[in-house]
N, C-alpha and C. Protein backbone atom coordinates (compact mmCIF):
# COMPACT_ATOMS: atom_id res chain seq x y z
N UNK A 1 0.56 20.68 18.92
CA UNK A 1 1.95 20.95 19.26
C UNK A 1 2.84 19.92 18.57
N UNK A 2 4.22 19.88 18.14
CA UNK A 2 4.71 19.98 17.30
C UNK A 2 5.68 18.57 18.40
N UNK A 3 5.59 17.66 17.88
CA UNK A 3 6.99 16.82 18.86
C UNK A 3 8.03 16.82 17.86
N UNK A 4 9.69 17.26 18.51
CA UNK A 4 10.60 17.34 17.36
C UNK A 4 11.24 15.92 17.55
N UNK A 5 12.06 15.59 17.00
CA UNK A 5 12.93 14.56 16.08
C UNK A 5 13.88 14.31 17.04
N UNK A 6 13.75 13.43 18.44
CA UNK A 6 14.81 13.68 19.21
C UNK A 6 16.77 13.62 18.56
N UNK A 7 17.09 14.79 19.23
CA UNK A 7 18.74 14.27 18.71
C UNK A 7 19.67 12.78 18.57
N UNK A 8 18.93 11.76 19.52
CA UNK A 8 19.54 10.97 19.94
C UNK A 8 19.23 9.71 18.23
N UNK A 9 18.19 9.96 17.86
CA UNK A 9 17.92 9.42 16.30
C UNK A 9 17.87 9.86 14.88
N UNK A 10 18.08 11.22 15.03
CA UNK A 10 18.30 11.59 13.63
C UNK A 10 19.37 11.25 13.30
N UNK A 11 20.29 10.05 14.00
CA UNK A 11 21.53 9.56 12.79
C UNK A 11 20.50 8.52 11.64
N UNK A 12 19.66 7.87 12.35
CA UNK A 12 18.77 6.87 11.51
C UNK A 12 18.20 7.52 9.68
N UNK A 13 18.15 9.06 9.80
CA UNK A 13 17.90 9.50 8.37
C UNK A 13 19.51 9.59 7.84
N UNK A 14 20.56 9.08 8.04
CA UNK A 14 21.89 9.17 7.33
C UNK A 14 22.41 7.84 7.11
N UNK A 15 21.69 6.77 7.94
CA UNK A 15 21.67 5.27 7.56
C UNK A 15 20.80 4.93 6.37
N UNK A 16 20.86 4.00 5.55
CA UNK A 16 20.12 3.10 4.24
C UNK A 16 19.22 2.38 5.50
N UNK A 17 18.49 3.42 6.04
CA UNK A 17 17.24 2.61 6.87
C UNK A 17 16.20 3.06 6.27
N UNK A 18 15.74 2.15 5.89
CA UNK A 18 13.69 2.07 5.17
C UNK A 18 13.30 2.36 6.16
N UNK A 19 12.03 3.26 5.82
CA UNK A 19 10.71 3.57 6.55
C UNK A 19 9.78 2.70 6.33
N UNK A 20 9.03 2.65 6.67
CA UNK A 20 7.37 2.33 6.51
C UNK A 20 6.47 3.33 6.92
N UNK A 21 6.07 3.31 6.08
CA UNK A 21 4.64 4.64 5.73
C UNK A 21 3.42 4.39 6.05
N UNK A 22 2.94 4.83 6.51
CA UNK A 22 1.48 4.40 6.27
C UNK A 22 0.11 5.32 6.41
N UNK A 23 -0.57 5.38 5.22
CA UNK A 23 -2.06 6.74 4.97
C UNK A 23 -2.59 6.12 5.25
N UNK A 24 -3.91 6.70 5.19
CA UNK A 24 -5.08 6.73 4.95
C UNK A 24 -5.87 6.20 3.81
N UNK A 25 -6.39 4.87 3.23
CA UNK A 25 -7.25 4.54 2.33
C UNK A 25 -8.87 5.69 2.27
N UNK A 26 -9.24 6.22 1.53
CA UNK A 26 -10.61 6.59 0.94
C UNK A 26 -11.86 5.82 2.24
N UNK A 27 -11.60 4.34 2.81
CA UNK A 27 -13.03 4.35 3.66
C UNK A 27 -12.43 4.04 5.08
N UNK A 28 -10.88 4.24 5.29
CA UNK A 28 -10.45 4.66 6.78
C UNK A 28 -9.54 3.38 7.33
N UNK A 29 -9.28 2.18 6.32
CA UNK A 29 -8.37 1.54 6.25
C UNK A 29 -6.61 1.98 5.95
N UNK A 30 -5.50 1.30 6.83
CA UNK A 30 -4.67 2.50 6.77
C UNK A 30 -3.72 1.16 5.24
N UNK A 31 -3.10 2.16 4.67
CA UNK A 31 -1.99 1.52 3.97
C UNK A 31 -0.69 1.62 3.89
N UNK A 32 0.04 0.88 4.39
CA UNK A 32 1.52 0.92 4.65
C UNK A 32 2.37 0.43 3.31
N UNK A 33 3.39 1.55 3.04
CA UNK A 33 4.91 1.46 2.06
C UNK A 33 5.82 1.94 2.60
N UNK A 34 7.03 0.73 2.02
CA UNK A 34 7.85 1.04 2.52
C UNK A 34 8.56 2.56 1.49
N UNK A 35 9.69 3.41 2.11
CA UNK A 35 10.01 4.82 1.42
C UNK A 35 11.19 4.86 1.77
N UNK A 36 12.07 5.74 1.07
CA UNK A 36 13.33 6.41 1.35
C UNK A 36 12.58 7.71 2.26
N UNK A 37 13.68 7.86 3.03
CA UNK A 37 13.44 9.51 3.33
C UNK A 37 14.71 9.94 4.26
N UNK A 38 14.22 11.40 4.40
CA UNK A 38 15.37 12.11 4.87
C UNK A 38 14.88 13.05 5.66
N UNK A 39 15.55 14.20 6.23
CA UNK A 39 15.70 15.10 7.19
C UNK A 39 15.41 16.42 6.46
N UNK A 40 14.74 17.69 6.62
CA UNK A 40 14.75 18.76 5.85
C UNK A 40 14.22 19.52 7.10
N UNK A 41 15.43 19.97 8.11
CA UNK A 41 15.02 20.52 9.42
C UNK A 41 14.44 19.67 10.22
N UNK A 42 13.21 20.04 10.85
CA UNK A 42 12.55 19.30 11.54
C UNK A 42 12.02 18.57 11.11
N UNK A 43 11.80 18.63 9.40
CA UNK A 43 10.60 18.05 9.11
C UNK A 43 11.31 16.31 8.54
N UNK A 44 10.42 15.64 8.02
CA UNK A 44 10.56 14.47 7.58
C UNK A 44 10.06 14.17 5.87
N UNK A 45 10.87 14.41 5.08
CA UNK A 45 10.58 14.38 4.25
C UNK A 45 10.79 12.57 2.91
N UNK A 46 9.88 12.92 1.74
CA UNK A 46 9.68 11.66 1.16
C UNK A 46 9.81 11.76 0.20
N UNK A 47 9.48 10.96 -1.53
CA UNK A 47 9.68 11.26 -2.29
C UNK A 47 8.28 9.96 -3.10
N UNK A 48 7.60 10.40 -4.10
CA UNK A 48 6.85 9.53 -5.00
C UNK A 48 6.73 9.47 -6.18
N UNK A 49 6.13 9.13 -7.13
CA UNK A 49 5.30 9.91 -8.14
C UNK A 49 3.83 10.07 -8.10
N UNK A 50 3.76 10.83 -8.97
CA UNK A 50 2.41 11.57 -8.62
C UNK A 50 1.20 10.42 -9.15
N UNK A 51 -0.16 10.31 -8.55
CA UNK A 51 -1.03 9.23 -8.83
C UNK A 51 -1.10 8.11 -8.34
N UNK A 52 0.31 7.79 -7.49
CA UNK A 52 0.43 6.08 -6.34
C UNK A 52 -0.92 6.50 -5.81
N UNK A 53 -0.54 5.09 -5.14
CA UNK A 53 -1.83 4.97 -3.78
C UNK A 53 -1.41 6.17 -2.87
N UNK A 54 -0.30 5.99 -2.35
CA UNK A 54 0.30 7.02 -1.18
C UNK A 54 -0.04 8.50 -1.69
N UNK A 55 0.03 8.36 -2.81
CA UNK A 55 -0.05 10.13 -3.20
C UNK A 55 -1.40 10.73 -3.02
N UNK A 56 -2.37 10.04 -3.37
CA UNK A 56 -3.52 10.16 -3.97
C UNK A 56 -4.20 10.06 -2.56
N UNK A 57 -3.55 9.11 -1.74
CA UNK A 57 -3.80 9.20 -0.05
C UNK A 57 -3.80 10.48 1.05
N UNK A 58 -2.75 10.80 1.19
CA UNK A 58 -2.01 11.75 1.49
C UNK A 58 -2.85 13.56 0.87
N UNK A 59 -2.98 13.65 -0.41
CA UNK A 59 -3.66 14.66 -0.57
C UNK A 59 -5.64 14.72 -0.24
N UNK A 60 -5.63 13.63 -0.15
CA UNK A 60 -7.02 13.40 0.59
C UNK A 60 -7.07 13.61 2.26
N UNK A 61 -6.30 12.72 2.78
CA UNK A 61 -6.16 12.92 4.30
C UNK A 61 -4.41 13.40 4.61
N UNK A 62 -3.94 14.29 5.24
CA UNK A 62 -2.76 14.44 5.11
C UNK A 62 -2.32 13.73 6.69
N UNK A 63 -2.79 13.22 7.46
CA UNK A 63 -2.14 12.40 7.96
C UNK A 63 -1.67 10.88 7.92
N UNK A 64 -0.45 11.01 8.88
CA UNK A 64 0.66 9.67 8.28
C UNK A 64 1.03 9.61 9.79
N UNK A 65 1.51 8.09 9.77
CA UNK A 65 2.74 7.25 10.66
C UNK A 65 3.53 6.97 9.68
N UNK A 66 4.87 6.98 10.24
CA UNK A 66 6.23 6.85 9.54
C UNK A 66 6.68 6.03 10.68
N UNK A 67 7.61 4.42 10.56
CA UNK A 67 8.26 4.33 11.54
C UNK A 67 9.34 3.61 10.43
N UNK A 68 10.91 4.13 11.39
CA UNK A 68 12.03 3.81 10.54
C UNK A 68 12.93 2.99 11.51
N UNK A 69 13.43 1.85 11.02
CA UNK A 69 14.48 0.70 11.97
C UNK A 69 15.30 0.99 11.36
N UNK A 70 16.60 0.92 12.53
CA UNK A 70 17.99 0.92 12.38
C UNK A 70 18.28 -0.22 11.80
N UNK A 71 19.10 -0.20 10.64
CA UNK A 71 19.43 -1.27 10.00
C UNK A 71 20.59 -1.83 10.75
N UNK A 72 21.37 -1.24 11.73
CA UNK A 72 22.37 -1.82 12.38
C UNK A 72 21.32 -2.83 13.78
N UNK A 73 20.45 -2.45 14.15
CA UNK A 73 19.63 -2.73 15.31
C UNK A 73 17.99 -2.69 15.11
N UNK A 74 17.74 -3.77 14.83
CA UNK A 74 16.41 -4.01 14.34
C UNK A 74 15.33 -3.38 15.66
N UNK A 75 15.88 -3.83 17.23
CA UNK A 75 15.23 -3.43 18.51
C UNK A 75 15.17 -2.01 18.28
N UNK A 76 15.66 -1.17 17.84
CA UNK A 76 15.66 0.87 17.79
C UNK A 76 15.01 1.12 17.20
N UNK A 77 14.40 1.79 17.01
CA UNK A 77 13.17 2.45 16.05
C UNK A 77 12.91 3.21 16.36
N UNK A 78 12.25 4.58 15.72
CA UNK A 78 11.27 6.09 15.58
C UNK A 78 10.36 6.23 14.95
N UNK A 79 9.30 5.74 15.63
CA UNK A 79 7.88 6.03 15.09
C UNK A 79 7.89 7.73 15.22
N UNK A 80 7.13 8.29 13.92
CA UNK A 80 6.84 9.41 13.48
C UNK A 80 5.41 9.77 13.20
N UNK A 81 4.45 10.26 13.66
CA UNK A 81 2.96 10.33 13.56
C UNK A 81 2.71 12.16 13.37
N UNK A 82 2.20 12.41 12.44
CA UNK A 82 2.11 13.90 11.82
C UNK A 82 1.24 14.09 10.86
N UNK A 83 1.62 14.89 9.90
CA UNK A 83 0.73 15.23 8.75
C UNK A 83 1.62 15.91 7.84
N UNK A 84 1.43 15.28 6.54
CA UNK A 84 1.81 15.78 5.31
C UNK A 84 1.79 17.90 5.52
N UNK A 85 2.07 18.65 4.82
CA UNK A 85 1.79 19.87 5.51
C UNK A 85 2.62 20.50 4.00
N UNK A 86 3.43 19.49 3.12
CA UNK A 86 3.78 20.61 1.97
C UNK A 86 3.69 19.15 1.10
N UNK A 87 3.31 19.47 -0.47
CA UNK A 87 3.63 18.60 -1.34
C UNK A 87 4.00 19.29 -2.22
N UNK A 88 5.40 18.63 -3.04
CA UNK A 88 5.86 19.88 -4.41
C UNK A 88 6.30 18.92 -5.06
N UNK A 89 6.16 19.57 -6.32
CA UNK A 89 6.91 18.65 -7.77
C UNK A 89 8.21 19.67 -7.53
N UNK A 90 8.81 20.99 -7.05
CA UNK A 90 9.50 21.38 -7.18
C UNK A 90 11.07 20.56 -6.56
N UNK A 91 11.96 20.57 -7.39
CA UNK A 91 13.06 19.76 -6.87
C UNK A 91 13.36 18.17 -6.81
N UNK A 92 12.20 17.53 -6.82
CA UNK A 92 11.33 16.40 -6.87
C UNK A 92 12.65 15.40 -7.57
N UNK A 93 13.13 15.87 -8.61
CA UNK A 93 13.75 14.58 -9.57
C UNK A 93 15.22 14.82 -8.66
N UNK A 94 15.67 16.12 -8.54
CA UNK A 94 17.39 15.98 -7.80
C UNK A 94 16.76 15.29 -6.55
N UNK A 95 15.76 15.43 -5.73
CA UNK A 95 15.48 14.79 -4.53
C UNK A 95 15.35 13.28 -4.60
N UNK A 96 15.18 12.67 -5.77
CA UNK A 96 15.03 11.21 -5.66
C UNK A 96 16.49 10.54 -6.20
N UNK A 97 17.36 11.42 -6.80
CA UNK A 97 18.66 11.14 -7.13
C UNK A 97 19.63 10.97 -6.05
N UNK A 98 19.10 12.00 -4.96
CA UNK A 98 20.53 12.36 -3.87
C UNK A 98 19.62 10.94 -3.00
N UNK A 99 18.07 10.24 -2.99
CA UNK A 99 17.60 9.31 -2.19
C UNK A 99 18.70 7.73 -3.20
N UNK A 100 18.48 7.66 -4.38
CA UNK A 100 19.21 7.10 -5.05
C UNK A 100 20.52 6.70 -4.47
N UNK A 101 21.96 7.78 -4.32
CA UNK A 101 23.12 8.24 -4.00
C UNK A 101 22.28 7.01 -2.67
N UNK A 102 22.11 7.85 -1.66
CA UNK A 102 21.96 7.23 -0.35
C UNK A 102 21.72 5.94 -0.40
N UNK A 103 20.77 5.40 -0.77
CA UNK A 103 20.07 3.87 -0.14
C UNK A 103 20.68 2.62 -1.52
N UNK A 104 21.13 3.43 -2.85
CA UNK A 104 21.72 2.43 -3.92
C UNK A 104 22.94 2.57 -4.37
N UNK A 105 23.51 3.53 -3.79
CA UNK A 105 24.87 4.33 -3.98
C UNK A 105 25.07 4.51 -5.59
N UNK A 106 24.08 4.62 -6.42
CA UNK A 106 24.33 5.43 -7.50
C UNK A 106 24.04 6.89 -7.61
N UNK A 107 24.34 7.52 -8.81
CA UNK A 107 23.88 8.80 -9.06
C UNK A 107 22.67 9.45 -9.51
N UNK A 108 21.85 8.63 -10.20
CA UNK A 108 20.37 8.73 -10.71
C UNK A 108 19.89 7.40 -10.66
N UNK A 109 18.51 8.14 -10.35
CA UNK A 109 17.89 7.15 -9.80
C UNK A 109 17.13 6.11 -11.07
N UNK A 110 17.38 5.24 -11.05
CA UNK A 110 17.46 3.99 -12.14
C UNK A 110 15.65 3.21 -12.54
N UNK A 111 14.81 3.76 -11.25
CA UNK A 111 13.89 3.16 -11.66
C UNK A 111 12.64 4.10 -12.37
N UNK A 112 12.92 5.28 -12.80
CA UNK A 112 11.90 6.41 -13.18
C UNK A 112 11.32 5.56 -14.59
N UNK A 113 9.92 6.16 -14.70
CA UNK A 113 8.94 5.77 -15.64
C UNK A 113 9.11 6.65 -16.50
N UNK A 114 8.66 6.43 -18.24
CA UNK A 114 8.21 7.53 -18.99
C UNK A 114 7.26 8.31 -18.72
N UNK A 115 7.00 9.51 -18.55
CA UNK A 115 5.79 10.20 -18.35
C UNK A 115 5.65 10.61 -16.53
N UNK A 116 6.37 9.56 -15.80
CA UNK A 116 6.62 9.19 -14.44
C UNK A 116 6.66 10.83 -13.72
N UNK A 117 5.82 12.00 -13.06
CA UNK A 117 6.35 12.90 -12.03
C UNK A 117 6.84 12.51 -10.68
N UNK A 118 7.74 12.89 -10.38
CA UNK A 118 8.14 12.79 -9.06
C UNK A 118 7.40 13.95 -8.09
N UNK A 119 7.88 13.27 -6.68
CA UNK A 119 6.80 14.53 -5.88
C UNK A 119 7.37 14.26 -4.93
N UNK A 120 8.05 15.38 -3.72
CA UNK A 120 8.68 15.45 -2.32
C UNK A 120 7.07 15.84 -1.62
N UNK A 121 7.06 15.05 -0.55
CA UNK A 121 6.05 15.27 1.00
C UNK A 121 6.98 15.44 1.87
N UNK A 122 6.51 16.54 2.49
CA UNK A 122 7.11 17.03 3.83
C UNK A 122 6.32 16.66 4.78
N UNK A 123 6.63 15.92 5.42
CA UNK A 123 5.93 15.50 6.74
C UNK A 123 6.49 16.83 8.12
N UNK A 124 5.30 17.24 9.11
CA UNK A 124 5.50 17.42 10.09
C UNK A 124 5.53 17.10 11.29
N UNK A 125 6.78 16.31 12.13
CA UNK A 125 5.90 15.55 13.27
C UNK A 125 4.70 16.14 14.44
N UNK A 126 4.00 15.49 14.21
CA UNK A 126 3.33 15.44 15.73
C UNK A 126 3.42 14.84 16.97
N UNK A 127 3.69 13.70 17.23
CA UNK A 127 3.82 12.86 18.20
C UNK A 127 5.59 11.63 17.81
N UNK A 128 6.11 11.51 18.43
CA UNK A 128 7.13 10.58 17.99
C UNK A 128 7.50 9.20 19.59
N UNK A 129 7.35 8.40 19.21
CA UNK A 129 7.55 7.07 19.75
C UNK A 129 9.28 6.45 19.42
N UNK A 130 9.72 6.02 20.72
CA UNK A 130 11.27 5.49 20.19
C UNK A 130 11.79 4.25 20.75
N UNK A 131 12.79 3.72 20.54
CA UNK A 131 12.87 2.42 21.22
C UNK A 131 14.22 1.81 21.22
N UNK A 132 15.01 1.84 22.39
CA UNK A 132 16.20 1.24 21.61
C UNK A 132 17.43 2.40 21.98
């Protein structure tokens, strides 16, 4: 069953508040990064390139914890516990531009590699924890 995104915190995806991520390593050790992300309905969505640790994580085990602090209030927080459930290169580069816009207030995003794919994860929650 599906826990949604209570109303009372989805202002936290319209704040320059970092997440922290965290998969699944290959022998069951978890690994935490920090991410931009945003709102796409219910879901919780992210952005990478293709081949990180996180990526390469994630399509192996698709579950994740996400927890994101209010940058106004360090005590608030929304832990997010789910599973990856879509990965696309589709849209991928405007999606890391409009993350860009948000968290650096430019228009494109400044740190892309040569050769570099981008990749949106849609997270679905399962369970959500809050505080604050």
């Amino acid at each position: 069953m599906s826990d949604a995104i209570p109303d009372k915190y989805r202002d936290l995806f319209s704040k320059r508040a970092f997440a922290s991520l965290a998969t699944l390593m290959p022998d069951g050790r978890p690994q935490v990064t920090p991410v931009w992300c945003d709102l796409d309905g219910d879901y919780v969505i992210f952005n990478s390139a293709k081949g990180r640790q996180k990526d390469r994580n994630v399509r192996r085990d698709p579950r994740v914890s996400l927890a994101i602090i209010d940058p106004d209030n360090p005590y608030r927080y929304l832990e997010i516990r789910g599973r990856v459930v879509e990965i696309t290169e589709e849209g991928s580069d405007a999606l890391i531009d409009k993350l860009a816009k948000k968290y650096l207030g430019v228009d494109k995003y400044p740190y892309g590699q040569a050769g570099e794919v981008r990749v949106t994860y849609k997270i679905q929650p399962e369970h959500t924890n809050m505080m604050g």
